[in-house]
N, C-alpha and C. Protein backbone atom coordinates (compact mmCIF):
# COMPACT_ATOMS: atom_id res chain seq x y z
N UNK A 1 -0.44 -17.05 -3.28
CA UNK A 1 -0.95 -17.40 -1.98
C UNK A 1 -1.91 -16.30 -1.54
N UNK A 2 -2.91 -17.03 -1.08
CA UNK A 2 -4.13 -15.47 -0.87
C UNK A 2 -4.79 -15.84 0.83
N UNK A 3 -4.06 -14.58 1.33
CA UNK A 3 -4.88 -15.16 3.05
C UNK A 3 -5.96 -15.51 3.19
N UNK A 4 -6.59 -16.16 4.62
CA UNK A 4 -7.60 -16.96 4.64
C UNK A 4 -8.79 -15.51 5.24
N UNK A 5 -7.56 -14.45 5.82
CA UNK A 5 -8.50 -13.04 6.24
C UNK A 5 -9.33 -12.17 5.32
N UNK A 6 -8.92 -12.37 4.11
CA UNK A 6 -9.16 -11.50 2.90
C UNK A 6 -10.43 -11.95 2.35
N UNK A 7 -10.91 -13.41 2.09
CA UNK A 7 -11.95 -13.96 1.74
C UNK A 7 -13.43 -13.96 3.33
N UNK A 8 -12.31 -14.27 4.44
CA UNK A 8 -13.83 -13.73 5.38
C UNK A 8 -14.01 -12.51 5.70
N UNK A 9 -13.10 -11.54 5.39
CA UNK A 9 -13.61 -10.08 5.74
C UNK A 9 -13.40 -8.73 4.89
N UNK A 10 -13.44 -9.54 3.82
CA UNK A 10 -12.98 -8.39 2.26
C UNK A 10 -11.65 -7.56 2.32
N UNK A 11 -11.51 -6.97 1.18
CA UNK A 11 -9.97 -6.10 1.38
C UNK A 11 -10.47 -5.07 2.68
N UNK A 12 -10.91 -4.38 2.63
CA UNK A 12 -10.29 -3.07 3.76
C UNK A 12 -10.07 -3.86 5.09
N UNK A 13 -11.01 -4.74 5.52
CA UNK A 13 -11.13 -4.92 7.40
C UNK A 13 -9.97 -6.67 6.90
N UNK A 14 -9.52 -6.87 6.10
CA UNK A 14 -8.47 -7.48 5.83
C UNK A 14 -7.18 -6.95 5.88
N UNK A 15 -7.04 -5.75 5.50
CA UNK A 15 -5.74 -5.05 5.90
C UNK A 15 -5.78 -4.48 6.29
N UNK A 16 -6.42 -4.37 7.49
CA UNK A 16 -6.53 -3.28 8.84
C UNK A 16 -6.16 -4.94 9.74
N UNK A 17 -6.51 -5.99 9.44
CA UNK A 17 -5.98 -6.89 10.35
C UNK A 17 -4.51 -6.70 10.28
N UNK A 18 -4.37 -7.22 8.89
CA UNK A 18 -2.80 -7.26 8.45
C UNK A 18 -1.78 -6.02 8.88
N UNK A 19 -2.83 -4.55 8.90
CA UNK A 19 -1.99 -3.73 9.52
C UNK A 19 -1.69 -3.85 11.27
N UNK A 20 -2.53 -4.26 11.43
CA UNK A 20 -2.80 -4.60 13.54
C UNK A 20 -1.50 -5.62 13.87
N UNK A 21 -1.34 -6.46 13.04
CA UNK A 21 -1.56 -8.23 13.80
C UNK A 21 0.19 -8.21 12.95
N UNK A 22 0.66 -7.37 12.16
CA UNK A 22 1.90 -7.57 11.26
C UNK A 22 2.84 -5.95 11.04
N UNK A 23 2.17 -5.09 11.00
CA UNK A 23 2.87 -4.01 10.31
C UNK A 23 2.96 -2.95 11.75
N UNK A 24 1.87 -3.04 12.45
CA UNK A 24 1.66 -1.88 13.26
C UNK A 24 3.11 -2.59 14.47
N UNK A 25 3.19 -3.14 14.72
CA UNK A 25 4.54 -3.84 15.64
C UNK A 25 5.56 -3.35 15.14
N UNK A 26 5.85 -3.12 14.21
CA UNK A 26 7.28 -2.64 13.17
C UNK A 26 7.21 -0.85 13.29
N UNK A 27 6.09 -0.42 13.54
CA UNK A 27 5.88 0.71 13.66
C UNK A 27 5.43 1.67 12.06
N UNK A 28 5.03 0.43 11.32
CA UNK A 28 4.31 0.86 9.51
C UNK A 28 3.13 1.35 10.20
N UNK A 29 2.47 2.21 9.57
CA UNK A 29 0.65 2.41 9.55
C UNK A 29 0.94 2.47 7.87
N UNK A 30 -0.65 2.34 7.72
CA UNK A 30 -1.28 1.73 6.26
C UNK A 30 -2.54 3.33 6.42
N UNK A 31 -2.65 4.08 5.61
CA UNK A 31 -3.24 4.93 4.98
C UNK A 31 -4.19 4.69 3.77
N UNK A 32 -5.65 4.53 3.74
CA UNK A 32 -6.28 4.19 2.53
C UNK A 32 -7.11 5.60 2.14
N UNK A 33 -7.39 5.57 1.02
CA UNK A 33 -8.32 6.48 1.02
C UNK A 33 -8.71 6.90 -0.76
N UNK A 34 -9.88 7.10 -1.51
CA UNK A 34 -10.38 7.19 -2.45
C UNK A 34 -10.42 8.92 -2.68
N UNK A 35 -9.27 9.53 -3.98
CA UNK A 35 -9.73 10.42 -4.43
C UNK A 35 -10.01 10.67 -5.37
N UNK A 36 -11.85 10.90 -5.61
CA UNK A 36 -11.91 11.10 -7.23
C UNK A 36 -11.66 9.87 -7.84
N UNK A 37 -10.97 9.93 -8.80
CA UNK A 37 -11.09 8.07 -9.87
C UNK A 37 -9.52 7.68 -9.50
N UNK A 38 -8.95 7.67 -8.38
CA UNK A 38 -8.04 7.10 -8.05
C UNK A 38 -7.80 6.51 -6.44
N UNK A 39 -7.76 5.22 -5.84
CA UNK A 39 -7.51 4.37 -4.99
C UNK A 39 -5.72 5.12 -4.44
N UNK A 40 -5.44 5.46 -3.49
CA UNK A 40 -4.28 5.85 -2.88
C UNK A 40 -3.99 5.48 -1.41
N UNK A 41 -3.05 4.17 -1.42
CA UNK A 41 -2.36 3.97 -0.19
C UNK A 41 -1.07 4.38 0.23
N UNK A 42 -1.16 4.49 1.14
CA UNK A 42 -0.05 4.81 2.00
C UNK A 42 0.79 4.66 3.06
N UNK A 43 1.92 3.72 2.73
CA UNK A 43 2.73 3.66 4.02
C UNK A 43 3.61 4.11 4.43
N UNK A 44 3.66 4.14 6.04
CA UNK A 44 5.08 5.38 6.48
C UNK A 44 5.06 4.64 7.73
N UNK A 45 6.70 4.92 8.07
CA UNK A 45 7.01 4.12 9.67
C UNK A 45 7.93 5.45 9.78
N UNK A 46 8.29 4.70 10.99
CA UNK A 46 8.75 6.22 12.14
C UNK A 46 10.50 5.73 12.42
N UNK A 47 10.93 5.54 10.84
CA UNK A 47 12.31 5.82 10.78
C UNK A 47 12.99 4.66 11.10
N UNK A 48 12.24 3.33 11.61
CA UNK A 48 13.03 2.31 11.81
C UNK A 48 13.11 1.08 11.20
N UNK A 49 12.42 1.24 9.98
CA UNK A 49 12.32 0.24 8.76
C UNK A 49 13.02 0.54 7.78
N UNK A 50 12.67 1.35 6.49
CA UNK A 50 13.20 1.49 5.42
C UNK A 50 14.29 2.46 5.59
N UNK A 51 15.63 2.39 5.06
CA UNK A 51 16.25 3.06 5.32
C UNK A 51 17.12 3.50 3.91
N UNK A 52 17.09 4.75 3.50
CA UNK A 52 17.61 5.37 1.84
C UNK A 52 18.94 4.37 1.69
N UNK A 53 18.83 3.61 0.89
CA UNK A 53 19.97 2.89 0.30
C UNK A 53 20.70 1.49 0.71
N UNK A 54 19.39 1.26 1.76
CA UNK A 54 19.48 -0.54 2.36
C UNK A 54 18.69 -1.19 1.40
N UNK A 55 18.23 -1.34 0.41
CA UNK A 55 17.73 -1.82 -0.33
C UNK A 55 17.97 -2.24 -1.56
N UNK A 56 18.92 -3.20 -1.86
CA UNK A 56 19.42 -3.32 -3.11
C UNK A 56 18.88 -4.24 -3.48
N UNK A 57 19.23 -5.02 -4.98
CA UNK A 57 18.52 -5.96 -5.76
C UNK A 57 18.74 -7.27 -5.11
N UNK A 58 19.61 -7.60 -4.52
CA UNK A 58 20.00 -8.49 -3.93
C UNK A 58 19.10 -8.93 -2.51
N UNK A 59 18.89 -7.71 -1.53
CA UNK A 59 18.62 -7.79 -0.42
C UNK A 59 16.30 -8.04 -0.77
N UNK A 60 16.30 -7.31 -1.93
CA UNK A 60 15.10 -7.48 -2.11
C UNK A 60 14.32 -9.14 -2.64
N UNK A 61 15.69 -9.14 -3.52
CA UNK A 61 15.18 -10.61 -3.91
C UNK A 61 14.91 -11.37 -2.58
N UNK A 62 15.93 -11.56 -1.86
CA UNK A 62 15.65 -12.59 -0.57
C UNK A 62 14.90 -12.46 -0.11
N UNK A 63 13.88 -11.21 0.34
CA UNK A 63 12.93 -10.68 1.06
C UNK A 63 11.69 -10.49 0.36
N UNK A 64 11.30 -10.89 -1.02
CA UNK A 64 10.65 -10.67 -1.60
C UNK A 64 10.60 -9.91 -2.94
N UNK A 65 9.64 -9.16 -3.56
CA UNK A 65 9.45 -8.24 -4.64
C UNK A 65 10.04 -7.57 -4.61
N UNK A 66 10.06 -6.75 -3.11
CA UNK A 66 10.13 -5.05 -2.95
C UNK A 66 9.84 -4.21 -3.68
N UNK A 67 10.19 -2.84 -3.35
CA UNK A 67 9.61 -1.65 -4.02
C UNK A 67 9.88 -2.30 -6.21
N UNK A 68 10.76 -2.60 -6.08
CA UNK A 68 10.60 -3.25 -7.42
C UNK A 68 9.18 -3.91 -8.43
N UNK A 69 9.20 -4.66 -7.24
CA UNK A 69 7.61 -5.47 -7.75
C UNK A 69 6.47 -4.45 -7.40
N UNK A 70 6.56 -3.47 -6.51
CA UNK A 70 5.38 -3.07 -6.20
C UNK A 70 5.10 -2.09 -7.47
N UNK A 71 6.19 -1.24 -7.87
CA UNK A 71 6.12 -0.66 -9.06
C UNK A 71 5.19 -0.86 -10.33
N UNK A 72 6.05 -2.49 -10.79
CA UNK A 72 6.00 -3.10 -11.18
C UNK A 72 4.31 -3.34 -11.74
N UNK A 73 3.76 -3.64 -10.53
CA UNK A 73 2.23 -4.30 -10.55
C UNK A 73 1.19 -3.13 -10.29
N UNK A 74 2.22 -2.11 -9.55
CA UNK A 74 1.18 -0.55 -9.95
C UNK A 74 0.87 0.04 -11.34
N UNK A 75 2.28 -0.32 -12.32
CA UNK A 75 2.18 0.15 -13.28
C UNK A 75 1.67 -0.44 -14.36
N UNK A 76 1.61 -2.08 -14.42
CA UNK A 76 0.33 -2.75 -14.84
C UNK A 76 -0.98 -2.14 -14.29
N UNK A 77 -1.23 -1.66 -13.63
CA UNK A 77 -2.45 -1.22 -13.51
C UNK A 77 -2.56 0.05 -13.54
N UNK A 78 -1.66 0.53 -14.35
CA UNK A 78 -1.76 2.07 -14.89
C UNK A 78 -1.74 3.50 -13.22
N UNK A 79 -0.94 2.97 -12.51
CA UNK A 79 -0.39 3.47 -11.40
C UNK A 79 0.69 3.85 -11.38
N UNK A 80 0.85 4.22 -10.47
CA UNK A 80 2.51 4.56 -9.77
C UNK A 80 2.91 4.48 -8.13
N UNK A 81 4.32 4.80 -7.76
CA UNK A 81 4.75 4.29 -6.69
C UNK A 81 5.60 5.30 -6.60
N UNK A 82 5.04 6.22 -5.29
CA UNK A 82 6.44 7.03 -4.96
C UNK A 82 6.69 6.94 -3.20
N UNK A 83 8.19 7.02 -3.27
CA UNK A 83 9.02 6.86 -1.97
C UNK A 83 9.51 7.88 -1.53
N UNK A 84 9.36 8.14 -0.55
CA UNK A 84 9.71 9.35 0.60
C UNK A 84 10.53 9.06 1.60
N UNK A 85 11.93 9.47 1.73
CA UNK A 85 12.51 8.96 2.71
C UNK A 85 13.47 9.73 3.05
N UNK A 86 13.20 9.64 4.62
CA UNK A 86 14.63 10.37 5.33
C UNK A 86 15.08 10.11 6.58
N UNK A 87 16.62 9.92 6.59
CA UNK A 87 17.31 8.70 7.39
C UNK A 87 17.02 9.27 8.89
N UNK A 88 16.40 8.87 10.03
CA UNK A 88 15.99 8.79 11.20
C UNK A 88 14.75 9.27 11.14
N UNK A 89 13.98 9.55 10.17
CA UNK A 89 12.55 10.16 10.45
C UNK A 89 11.45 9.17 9.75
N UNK A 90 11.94 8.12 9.00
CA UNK A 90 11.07 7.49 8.15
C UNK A 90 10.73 7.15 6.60
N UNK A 91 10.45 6.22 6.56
CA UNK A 91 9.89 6.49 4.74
C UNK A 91 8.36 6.77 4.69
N UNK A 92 8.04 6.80 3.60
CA UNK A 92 6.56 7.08 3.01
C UNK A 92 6.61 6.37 1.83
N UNK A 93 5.41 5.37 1.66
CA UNK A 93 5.69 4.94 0.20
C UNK A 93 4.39 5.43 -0.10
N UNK A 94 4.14 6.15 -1.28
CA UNK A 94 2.05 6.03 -1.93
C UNK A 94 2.05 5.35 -2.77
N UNK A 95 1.33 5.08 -2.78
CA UNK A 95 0.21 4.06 -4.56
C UNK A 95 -0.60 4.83 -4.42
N UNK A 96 -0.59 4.85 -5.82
CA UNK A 96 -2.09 5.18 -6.51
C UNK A 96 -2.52 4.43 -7.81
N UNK A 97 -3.46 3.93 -7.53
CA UNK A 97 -4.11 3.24 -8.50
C UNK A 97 -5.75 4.10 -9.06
N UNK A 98 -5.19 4.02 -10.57
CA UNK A 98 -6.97 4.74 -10.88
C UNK A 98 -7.91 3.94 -10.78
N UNK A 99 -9.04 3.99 -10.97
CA UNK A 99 -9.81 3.36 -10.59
C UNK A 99 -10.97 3.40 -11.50
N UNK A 100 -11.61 2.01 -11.81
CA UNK A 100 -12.04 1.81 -12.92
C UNK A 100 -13.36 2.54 -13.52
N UNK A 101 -13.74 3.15 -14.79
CA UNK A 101 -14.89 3.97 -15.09
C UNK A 101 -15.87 2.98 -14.71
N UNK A 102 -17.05 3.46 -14.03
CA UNK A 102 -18.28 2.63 -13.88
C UNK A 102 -18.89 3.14 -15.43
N UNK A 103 -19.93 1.71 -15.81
CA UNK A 103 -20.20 1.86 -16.74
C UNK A 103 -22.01 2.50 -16.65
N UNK A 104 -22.49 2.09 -15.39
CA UNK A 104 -23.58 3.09 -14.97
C UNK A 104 -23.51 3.56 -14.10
N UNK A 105 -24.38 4.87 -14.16
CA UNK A 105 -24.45 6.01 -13.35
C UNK A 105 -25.17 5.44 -11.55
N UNK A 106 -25.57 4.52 -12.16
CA UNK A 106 -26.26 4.03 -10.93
C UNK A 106 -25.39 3.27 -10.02
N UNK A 107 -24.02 2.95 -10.81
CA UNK A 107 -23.28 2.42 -9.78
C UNK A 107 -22.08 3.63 -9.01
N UNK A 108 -22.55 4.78 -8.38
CA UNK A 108 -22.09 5.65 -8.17
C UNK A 108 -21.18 4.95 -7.19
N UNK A 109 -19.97 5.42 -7.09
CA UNK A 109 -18.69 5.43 -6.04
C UNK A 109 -18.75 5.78 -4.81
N UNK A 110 -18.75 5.47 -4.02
CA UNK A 110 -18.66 5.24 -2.29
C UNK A 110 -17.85 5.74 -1.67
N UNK A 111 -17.60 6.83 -1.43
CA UNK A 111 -16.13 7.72 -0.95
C UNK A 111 -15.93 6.74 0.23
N UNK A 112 -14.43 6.22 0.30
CA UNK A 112 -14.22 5.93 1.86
C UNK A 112 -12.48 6.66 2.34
N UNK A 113 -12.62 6.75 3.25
CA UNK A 113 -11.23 6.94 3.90
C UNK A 113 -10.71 6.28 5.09
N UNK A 114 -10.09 5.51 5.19
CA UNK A 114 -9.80 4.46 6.21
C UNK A 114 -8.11 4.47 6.69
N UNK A 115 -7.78 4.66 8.11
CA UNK A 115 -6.45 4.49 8.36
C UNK A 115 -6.57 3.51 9.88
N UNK A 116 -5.45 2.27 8.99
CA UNK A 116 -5.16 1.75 9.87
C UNK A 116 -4.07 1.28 10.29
């Protein structure tokens, strides 16, 4: 299933909606930002979402992938997924995804850094 936001306003100002309109209410912010040949997001809430050890295989299936799948599809793409968490202050999850060699010089990389 692919939102109808993503095709009229590309990934970034697509999940800056998704962070506004879905995540920012829960108290998640979404962290983007390009370093060097690797794509790195970042989410963290303020202790009232993820909580160290509410998350089992069970509770994830019903709810989705979870950190399981996200792994999962980072590490198909030659990434990783690390979790930060501590009970009343919050989690942190990062991705990092590398990011693909351009094959010309002329298509030089676009530093951006975006938090939303």
């Amino acid at each position: 299933m692919r939102p109808g936001v993503l095709d009229e306003l590309g990934l970034v100002p697509a999940l800056g909606w998704i962070g506004e309109h879905t995540l920012r209410p829960l108290g998640i912010d979404i962290h983007l930002e390009r370093r060097s040949e690797v794509a790195v997001m970042t989410l963290s809430d303020d202790g009232r979402c993820l909580e160290p050890g509410k998350a089992s295989p069970t509770t994830e299936r019903a709810r989705g992938l979870g950190l399981a799948g996200m792994r999962e599809r980072a590490s198909l793409l030659g990434g990783q997924v690390q979790v930060e968490s501590v009970i009343g202050k919050g989690t942190r999850i990062r991705v990092s995804i590398p990011l693909p060699v351009e094959t010309s010089s002329a298509l030089e990389p676009q530093p951006f850094k975006t938090r939303l």
